[in-house]
N, C-alpha and C. Protein backbone atom coordinates (compact mmCIF):
# COMPACT_ATOMS: atom_id res chain seq x y z
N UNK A 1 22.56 203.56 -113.48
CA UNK A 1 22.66 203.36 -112.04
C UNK A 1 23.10 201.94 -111.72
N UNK A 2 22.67 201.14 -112.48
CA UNK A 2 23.02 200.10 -112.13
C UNK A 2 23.85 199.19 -112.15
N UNK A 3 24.92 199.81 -113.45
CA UNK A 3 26.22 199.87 -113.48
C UNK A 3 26.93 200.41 -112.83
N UNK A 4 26.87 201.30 -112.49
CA UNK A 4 27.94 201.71 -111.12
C UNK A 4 27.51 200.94 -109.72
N UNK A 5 26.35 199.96 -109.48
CA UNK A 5 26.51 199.36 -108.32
C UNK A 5 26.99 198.00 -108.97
N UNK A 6 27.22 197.56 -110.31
CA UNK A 6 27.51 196.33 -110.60
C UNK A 6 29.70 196.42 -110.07
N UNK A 7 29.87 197.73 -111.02
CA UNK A 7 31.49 198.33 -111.27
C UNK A 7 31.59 198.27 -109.50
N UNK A 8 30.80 198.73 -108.72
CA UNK A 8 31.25 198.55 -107.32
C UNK A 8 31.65 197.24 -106.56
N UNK A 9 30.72 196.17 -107.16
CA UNK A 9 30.75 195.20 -107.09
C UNK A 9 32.25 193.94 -107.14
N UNK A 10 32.25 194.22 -108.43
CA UNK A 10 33.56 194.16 -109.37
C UNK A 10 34.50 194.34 -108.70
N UNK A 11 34.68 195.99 -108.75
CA UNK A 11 36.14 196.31 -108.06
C UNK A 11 36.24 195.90 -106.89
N UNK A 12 35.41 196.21 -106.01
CA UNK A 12 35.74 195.14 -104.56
C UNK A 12 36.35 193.86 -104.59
N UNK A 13 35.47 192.76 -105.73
CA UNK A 13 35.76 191.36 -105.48
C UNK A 13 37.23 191.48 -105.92
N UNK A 14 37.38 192.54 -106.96
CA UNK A 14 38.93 192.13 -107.89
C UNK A 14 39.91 192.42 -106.54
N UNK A 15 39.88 193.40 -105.87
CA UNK A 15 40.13 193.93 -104.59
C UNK A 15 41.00 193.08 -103.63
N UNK A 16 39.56 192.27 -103.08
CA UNK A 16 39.88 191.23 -102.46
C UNK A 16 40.51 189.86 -102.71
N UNK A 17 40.42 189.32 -104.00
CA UNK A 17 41.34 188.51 -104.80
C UNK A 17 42.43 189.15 -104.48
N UNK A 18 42.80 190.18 -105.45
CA UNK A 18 44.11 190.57 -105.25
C UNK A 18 44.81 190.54 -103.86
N UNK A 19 44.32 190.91 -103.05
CA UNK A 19 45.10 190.24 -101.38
C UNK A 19 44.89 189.45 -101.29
N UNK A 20 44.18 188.44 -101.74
CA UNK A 20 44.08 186.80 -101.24
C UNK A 20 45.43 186.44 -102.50
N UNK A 21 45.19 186.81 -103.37
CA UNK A 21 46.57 185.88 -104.30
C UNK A 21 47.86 186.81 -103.77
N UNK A 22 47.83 187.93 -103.19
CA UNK A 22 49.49 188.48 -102.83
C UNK A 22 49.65 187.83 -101.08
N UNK A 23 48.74 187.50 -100.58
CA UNK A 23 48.87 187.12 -99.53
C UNK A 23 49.37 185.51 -99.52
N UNK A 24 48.83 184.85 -100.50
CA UNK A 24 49.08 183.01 -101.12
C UNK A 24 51.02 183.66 -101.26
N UNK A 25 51.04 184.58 -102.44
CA UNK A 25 52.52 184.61 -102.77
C UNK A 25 53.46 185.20 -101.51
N UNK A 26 53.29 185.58 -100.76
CA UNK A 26 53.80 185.95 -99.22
C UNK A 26 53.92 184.47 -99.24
N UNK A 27 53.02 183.73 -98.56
CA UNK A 27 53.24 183.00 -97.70
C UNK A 27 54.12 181.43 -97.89
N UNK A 28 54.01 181.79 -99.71
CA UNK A 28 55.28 180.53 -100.30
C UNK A 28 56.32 180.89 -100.33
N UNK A 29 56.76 182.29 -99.97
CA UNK A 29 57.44 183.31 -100.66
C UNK A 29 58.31 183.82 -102.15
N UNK A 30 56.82 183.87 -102.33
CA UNK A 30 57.34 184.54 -103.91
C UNK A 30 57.49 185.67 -103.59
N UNK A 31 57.22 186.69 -103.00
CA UNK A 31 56.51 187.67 -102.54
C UNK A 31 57.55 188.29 -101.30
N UNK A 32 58.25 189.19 -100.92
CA UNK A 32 58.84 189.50 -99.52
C UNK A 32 57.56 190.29 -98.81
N UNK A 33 57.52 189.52 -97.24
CA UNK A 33 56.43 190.16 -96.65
C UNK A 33 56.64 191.58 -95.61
N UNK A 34 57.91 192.11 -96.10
CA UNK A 34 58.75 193.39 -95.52
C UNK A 34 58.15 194.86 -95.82
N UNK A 35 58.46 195.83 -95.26
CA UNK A 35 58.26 196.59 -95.42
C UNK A 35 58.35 197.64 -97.05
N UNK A 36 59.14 196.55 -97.49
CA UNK A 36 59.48 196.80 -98.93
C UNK A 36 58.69 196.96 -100.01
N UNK A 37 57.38 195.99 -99.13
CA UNK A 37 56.06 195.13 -99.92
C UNK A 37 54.87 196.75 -99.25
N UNK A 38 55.26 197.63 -99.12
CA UNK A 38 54.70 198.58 -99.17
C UNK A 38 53.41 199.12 -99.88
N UNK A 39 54.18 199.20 -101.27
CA UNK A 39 53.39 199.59 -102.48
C UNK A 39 52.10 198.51 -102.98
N UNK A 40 52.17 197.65 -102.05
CA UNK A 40 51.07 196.96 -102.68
C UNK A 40 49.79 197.61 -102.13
N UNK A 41 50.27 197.86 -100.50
CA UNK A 41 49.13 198.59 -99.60
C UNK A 41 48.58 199.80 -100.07
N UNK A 42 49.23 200.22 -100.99
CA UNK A 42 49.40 201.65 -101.73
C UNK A 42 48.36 201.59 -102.52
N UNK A 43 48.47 200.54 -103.16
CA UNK A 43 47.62 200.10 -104.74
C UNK A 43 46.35 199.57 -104.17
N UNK A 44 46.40 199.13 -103.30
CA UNK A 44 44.91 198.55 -102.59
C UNK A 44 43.98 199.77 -102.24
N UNK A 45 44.87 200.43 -101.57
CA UNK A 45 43.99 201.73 -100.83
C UNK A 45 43.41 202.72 -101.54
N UNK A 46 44.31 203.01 -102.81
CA UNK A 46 44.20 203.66 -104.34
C UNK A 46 42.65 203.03 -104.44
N UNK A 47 43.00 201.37 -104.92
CA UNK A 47 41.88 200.98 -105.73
C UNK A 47 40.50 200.90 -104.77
N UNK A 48 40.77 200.80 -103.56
CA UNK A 48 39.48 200.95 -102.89
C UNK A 48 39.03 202.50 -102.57
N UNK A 49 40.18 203.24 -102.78
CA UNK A 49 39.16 204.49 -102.71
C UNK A 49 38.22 205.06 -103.90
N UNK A 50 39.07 205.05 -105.19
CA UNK A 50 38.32 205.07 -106.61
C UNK A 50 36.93 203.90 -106.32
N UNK A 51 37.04 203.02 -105.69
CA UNK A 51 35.70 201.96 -105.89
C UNK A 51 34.33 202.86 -104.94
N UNK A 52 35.08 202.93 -103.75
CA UNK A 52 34.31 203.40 -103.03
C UNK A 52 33.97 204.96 -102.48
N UNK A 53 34.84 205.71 -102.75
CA UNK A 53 34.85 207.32 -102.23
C UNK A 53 34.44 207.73 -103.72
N UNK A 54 35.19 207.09 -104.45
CA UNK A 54 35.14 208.60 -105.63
C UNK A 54 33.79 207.31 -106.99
N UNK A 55 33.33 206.74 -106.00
CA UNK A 55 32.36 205.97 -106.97
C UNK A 55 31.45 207.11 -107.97
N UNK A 56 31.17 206.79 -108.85
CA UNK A 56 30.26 207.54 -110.45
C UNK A 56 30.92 209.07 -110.64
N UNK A 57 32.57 209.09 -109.87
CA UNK A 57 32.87 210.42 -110.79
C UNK A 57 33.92 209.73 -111.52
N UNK A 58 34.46 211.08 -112.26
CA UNK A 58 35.72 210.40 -113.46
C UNK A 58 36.69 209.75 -112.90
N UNK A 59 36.95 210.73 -111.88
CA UNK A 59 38.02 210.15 -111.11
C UNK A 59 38.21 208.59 -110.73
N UNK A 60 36.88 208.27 -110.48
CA UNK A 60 37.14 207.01 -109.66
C UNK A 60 36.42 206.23 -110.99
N UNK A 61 36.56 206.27 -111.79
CA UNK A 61 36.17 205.62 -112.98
C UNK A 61 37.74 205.15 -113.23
N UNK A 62 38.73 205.91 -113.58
CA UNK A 62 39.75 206.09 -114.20
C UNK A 62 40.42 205.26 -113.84
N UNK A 63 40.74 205.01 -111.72
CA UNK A 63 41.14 204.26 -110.84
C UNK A 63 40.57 203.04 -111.18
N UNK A 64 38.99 202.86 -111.27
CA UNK A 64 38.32 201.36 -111.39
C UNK A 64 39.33 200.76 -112.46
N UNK A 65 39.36 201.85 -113.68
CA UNK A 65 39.60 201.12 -114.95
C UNK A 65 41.28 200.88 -115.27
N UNK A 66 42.20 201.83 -114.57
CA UNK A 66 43.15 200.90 -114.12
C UNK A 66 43.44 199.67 -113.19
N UNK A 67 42.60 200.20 -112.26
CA UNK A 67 42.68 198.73 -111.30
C UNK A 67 42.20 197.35 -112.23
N UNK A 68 41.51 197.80 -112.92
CA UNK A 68 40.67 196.50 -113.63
C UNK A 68 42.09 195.86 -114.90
N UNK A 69 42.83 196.95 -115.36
CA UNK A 69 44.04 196.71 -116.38
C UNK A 69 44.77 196.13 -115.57
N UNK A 70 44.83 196.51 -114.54
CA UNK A 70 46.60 195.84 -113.97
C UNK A 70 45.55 194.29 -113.29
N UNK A 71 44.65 194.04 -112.52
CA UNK A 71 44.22 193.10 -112.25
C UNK A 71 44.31 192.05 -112.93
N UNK A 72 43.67 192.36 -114.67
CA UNK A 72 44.16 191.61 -115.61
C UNK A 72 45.49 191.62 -116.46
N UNK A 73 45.96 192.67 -115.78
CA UNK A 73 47.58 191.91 -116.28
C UNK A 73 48.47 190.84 -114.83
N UNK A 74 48.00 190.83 -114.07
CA UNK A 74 48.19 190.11 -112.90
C UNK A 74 48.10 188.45 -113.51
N UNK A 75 46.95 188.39 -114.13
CA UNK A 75 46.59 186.98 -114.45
C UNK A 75 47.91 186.52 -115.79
N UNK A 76 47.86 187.67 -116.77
CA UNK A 76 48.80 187.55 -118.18
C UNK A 76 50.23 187.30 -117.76
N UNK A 77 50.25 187.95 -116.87
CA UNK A 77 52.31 187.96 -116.35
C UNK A 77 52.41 186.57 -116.22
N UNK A 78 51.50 186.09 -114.86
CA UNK A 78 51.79 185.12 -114.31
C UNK A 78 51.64 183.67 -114.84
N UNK A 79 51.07 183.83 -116.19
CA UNK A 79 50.53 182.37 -117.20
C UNK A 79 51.67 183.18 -118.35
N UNK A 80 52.43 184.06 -118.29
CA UNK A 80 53.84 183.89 -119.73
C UNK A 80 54.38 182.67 -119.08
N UNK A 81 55.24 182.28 -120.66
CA UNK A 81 56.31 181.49 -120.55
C UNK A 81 55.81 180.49 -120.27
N UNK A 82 56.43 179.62 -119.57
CA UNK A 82 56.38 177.96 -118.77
C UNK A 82 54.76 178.03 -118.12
N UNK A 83 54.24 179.33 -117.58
CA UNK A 83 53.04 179.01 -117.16
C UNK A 83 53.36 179.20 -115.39
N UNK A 84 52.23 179.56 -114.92
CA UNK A 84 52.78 179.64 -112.85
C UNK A 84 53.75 180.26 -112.66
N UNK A 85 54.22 181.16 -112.99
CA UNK A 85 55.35 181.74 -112.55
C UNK A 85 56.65 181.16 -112.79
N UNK A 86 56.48 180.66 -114.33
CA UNK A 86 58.08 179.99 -115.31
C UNK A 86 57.91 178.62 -114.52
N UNK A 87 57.03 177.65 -114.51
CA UNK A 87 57.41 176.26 -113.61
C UNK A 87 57.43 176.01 -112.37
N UNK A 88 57.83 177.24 -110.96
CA UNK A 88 58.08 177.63 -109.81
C UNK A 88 57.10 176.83 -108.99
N UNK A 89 55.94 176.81 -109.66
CA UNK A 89 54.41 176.45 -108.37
C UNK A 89 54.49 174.80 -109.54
N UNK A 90 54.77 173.84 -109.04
CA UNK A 90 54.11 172.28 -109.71
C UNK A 90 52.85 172.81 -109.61
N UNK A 91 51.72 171.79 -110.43
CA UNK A 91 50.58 171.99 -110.79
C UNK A 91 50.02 171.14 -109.53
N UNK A 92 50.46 170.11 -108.94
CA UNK A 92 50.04 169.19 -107.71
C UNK A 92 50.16 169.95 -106.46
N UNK A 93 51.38 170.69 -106.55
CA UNK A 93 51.87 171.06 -105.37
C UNK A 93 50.47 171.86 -104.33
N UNK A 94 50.59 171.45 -102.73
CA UNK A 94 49.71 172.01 -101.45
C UNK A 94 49.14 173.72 -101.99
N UNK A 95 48.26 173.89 -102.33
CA UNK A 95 47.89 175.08 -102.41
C UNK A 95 47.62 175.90 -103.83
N UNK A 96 48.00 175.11 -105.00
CA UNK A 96 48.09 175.26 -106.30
C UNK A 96 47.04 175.83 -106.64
N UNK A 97 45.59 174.80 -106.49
CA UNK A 97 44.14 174.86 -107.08
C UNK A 97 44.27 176.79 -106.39
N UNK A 98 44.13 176.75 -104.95
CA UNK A 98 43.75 178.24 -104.76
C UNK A 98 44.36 179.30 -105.59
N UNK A 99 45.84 179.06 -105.66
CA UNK A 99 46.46 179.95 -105.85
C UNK A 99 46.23 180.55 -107.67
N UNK A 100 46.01 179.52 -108.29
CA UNK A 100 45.44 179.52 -109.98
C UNK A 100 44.08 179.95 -110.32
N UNK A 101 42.79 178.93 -108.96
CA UNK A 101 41.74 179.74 -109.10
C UNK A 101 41.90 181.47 -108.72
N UNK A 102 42.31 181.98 -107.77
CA UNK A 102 42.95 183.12 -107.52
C UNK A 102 42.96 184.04 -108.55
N UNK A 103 43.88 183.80 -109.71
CA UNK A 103 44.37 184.34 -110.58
C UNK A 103 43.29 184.62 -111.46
N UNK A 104 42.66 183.31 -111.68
CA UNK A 104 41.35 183.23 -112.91
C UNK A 104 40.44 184.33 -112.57
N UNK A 105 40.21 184.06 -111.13
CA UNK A 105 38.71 184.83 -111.10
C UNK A 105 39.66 186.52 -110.74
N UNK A 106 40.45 186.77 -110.38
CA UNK A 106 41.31 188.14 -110.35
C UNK A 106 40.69 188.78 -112.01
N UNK A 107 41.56 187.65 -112.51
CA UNK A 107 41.37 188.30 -114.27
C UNK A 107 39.78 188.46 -114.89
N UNK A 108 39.16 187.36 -114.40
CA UNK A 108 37.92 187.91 -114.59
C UNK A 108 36.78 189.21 -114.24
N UNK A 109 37.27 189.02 -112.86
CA UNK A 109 36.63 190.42 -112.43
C UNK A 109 36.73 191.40 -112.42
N UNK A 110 38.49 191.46 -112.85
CA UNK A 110 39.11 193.03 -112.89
C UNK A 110 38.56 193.39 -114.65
N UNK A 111 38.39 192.00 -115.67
CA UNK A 111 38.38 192.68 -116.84
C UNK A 111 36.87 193.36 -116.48
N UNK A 112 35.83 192.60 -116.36
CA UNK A 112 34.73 193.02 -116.55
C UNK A 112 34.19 194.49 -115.39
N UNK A 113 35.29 194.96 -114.10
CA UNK A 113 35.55 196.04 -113.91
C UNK A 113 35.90 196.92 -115.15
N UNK A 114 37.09 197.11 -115.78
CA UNK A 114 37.65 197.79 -116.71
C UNK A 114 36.63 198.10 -117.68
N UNK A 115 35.89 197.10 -118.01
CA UNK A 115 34.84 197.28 -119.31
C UNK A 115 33.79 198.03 -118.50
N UNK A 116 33.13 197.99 -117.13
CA UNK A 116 32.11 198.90 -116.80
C UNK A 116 32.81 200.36 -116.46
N UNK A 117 33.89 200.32 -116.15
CA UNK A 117 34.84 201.82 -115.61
C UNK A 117 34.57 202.64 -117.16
N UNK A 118 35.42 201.64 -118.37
CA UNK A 118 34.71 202.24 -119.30
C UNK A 118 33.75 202.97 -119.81
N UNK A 119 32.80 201.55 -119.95
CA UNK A 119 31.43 202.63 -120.12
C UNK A 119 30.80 203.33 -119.46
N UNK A 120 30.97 203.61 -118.14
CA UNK A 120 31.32 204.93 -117.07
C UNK A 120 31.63 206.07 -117.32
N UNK A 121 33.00 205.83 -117.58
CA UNK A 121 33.22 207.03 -118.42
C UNK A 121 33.14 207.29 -120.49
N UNK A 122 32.63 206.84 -120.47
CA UNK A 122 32.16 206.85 -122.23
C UNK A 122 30.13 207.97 -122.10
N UNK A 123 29.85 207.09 -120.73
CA UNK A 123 28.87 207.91 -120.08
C UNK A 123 28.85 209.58 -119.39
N UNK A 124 29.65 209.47 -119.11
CA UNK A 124 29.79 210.98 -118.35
C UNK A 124 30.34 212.39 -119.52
N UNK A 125 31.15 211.21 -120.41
CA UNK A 125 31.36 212.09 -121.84
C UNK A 125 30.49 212.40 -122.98
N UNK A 126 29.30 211.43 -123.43
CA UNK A 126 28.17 211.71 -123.30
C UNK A 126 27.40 212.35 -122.51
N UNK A 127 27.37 212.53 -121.58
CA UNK A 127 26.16 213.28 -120.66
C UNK A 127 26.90 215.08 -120.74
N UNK A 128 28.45 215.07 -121.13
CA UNK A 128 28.62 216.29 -120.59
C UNK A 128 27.97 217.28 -122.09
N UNK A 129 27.45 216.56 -123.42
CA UNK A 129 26.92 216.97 -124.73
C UNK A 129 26.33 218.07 -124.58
């Protein structure tokens, strides 16, 4: 039980990071803030319904535990290569600290989502014995 209110936890914060760092990349524009930028609203609504509607079934295990993979590949993309997005963001530059802490705690929370979505479902496959 108390893992699925921790995994709730989790996926929310990773949640809300994730629009706070796509909202940072909007507003330097890395990011187009058009209608184009659609699919992100897509992926939000996805990951908040698996967090919150379909909380302790498979289903929304499955959602947590992708949301929690791509969260932490959010952090991996953006530290390849040169680092910040290939050099793009200086390390001084107005807004940096947020935009990096951003990323850190994204990757942190989405992994340790992924690892409870896991044993979520490692649980329910056990229980079905």
């Amino acid at each position: 039980m108390k893992n699925n209110v921790t995994l709730t936890i989790t996926s929310l914060l990773s949640v809300l990071l994730f629009a706070f760092h796509w909202a940072d990349e909007i507003s330097r524009g890395m990011e187009v803030g058009t209608l184009s930028a659609f699919g992100g609203i897509v992926i939000l609504v996805v990951w908040l319904s698996g967090t919150l509607v379909l909380s302790g079934r498979r289903s929304g295990y499955i959602i947590s535990l992708i949301g929690g993979i791509l969260g932490l590949g959010v952090l991996v993309l953006h530290m390849m290569g040169k680092g910040m997005v290939g050099g793009r963001i200086p390390p001084n530059s107005p807004g940096a600290f947020f935009w990096i802490w951003t990323l850190i705690a994204l990757g942190s929370t989405s992994t340790i989502s992924a690892i409870l979505a896991a044993r979520g479902l490692w649980g329910l496959r056990t229980e079905a014995r």
